[in-house]
C-alpha atoms as a PDB file:
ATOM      1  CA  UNK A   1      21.439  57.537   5.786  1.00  0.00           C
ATOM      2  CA  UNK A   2      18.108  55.747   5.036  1.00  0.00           C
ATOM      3  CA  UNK A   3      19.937  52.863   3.465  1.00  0.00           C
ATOM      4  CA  UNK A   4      22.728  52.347   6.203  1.00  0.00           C
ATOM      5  CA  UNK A   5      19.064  52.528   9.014  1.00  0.00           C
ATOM      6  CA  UNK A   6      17.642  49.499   7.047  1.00  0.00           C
ATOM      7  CA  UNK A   7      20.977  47.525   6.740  1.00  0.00           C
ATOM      8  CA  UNK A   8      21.777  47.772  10.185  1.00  0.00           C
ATOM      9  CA  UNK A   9      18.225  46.469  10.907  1.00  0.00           C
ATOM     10  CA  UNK A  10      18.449  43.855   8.970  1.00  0.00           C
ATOM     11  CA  UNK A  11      21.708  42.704   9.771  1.00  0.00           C
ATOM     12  CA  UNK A  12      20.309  43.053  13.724  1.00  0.00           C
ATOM     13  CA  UNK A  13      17.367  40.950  12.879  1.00  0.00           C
ATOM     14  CA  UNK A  14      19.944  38.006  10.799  1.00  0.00           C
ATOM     15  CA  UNK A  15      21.898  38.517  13.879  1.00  0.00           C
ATOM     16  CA  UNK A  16      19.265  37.504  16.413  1.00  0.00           C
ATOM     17  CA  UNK A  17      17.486  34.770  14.399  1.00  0.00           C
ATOM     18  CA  UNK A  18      20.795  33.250  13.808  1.00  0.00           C
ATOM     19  CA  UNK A  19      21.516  33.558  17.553  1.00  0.00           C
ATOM     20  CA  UNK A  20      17.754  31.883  18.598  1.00  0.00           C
ATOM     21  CA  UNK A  21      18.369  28.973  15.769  1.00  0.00           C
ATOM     22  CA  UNK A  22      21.682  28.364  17.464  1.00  0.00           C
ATOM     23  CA  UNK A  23      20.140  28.260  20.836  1.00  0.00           C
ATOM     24  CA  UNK A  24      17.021  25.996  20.087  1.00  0.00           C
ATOM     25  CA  UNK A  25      18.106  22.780  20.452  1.00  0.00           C
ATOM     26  CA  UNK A  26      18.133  19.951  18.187  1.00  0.00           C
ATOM     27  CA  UNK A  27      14.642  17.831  17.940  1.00  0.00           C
ATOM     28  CA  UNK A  28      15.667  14.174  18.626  1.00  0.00           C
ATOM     29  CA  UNK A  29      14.127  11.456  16.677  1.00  0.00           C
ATOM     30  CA  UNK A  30      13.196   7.901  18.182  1.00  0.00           C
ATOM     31  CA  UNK A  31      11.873   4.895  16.121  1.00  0.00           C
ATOM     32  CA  UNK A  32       8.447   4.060  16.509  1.00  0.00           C
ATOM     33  CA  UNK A  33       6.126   0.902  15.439  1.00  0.00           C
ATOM     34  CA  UNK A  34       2.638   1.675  14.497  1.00  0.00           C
ATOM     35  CA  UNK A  35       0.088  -1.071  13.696  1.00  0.00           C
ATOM     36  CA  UNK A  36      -1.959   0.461  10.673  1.00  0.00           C
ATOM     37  CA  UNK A  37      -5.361  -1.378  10.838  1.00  0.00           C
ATOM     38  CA  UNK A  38      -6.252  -3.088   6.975  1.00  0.00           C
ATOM     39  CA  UNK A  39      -9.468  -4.101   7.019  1.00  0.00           C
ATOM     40  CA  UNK A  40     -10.738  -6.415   3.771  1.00  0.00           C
ATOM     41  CA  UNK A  41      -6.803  -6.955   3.365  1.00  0.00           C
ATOM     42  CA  UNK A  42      -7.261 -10.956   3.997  1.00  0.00           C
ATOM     43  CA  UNK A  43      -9.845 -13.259   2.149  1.00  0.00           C
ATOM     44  CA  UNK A  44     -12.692 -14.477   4.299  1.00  0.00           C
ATOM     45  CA  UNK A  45     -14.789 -17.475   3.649  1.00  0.00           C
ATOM     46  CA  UNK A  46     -14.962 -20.338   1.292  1.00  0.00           C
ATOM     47  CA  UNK A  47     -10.811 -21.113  -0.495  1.00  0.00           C
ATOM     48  CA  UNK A  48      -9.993 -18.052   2.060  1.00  0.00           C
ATOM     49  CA  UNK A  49      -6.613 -20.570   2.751  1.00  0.00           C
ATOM     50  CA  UNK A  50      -6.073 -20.663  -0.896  1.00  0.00           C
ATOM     51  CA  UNK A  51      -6.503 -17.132  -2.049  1.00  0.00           C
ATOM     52  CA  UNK A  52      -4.259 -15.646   1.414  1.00  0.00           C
ATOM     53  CA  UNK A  53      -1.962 -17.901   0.011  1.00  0.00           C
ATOM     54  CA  UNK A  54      -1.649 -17.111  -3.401  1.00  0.00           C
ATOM     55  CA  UNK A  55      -3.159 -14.124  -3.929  1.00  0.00           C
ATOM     56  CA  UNK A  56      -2.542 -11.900  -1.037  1.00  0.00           C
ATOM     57  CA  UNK A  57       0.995 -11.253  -1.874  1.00  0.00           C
ATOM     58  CA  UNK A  58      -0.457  -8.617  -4.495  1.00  0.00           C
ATOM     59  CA  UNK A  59      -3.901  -8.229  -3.849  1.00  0.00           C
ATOM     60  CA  UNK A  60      -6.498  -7.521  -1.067  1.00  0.00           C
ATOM     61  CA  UNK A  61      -9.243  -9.128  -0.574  1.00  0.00           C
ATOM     62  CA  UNK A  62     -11.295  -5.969  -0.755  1.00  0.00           C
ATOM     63  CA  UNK A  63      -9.536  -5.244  -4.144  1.00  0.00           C
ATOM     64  CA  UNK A  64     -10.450  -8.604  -5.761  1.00  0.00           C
ATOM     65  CA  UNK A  65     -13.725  -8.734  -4.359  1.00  0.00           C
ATOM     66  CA  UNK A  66     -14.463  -5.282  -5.675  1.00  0.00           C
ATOM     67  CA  UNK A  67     -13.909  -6.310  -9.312  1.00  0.00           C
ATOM     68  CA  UNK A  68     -17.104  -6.954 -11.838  1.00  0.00           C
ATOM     69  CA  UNK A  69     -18.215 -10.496 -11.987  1.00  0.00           C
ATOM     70  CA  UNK A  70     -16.683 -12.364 -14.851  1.00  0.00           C
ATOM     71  CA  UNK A  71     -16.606 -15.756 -16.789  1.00  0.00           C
ATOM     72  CA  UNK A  72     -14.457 -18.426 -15.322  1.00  0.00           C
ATOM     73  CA  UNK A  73     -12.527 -18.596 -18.531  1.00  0.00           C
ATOM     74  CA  UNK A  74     -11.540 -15.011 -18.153  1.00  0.00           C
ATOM     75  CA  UNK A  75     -10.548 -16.028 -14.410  1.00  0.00           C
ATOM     76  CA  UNK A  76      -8.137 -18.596 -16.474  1.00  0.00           C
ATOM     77  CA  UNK A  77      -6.732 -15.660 -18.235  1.00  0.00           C
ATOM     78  CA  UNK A  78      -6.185 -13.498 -15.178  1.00  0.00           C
ATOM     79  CA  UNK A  79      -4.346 -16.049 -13.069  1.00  0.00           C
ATOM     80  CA  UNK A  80      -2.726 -17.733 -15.995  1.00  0.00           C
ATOM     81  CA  UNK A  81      -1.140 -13.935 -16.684  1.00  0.00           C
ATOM     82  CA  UNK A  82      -0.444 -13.012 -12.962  1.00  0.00           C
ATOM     83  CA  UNK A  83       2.018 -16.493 -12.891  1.00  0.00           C
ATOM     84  CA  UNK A  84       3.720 -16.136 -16.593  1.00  0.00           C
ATOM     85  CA  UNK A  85       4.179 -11.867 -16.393  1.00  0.00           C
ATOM     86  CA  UNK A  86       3.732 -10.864 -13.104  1.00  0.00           C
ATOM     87  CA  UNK A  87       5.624 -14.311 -11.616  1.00  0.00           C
ATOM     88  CA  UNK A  88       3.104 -15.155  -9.094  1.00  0.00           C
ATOM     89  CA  UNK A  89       4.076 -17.519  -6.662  1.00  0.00           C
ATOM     90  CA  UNK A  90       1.924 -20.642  -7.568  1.00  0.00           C
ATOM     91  CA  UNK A  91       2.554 -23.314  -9.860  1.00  0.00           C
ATOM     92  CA  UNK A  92       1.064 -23.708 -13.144  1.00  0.00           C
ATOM     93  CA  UNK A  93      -1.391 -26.884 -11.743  1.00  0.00           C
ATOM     94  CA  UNK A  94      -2.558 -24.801  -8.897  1.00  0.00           C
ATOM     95  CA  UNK A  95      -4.386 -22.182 -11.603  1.00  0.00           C
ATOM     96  CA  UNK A  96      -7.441 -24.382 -11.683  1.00  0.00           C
ATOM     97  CA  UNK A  97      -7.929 -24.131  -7.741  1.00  0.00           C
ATOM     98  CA  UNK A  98      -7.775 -20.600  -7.832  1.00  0.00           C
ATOM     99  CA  UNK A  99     -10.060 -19.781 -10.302  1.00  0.00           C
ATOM    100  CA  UNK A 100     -12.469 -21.703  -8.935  1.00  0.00           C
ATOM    101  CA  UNK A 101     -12.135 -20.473  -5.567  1.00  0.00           C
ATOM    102  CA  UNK A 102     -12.229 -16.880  -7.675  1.00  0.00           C
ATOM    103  CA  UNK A 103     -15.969 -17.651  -9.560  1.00  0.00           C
ATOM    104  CA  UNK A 104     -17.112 -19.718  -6.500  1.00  0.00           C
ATOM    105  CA  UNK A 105     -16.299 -16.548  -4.384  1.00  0.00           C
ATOM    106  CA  UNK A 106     -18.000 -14.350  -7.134  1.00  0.00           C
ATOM    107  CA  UNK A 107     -21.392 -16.583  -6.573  1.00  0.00           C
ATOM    108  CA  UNK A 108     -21.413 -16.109  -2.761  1.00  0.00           C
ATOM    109  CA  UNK A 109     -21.972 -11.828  -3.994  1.00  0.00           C
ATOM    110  CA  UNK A 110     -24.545 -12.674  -5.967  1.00  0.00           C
END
């Protein structure tokens, strides 16, 4: 008798939650457009044009102006490799440009 009590309330209680999921009515959904502030996401300053231009496709400002000072000639390396494996989208005689705008920028922290 015990069993056939607890089944019957159980099957009750299924019964009404199924019945109150049925009756609750669908959420509706709408697009919406929100403007996410980025602050440090554009370069600033002295070659800002430059850098938006070329770099900003990948990096932030905030993210390149964040990393340790280094040589110019390691600059070389970094742009060289962000146009020959990553495919940046600057040519091969804009490189010079950048990395001076990159150690000139790197001066301006000091």
């Amino acid at each position: 008798m015990k069993i056939k009590t607890i089944a019957l309330l159980a099957g009750g209680v299924l019964s009404i939650s199924a019945f109150a999921l049925a009756a609750t009515p669908a959420p509706i959904f709408k697009s919406e457009s929100v403007k996410i502030p980025v602050p440090g996401a554009y370069f600033q300053g002295t070659d800002a044009a430059v850098l938006n231009q070329n770099c900003a496709y990948c990096h932030s400002a905030g993210f390149v102006n964040r990393q340790p000072v280094i040589p110019q000639a390691a600059w070389t390396g970094e742009v060289t490799k962000m146009k020959k494996v990553f495919g940046a989208p600057y040519s091969t005689a804009e490189i010079p440009k950048l990395v001076d705008a990159l150690v000139a920028r790197q001066k301006e922290r000091k």
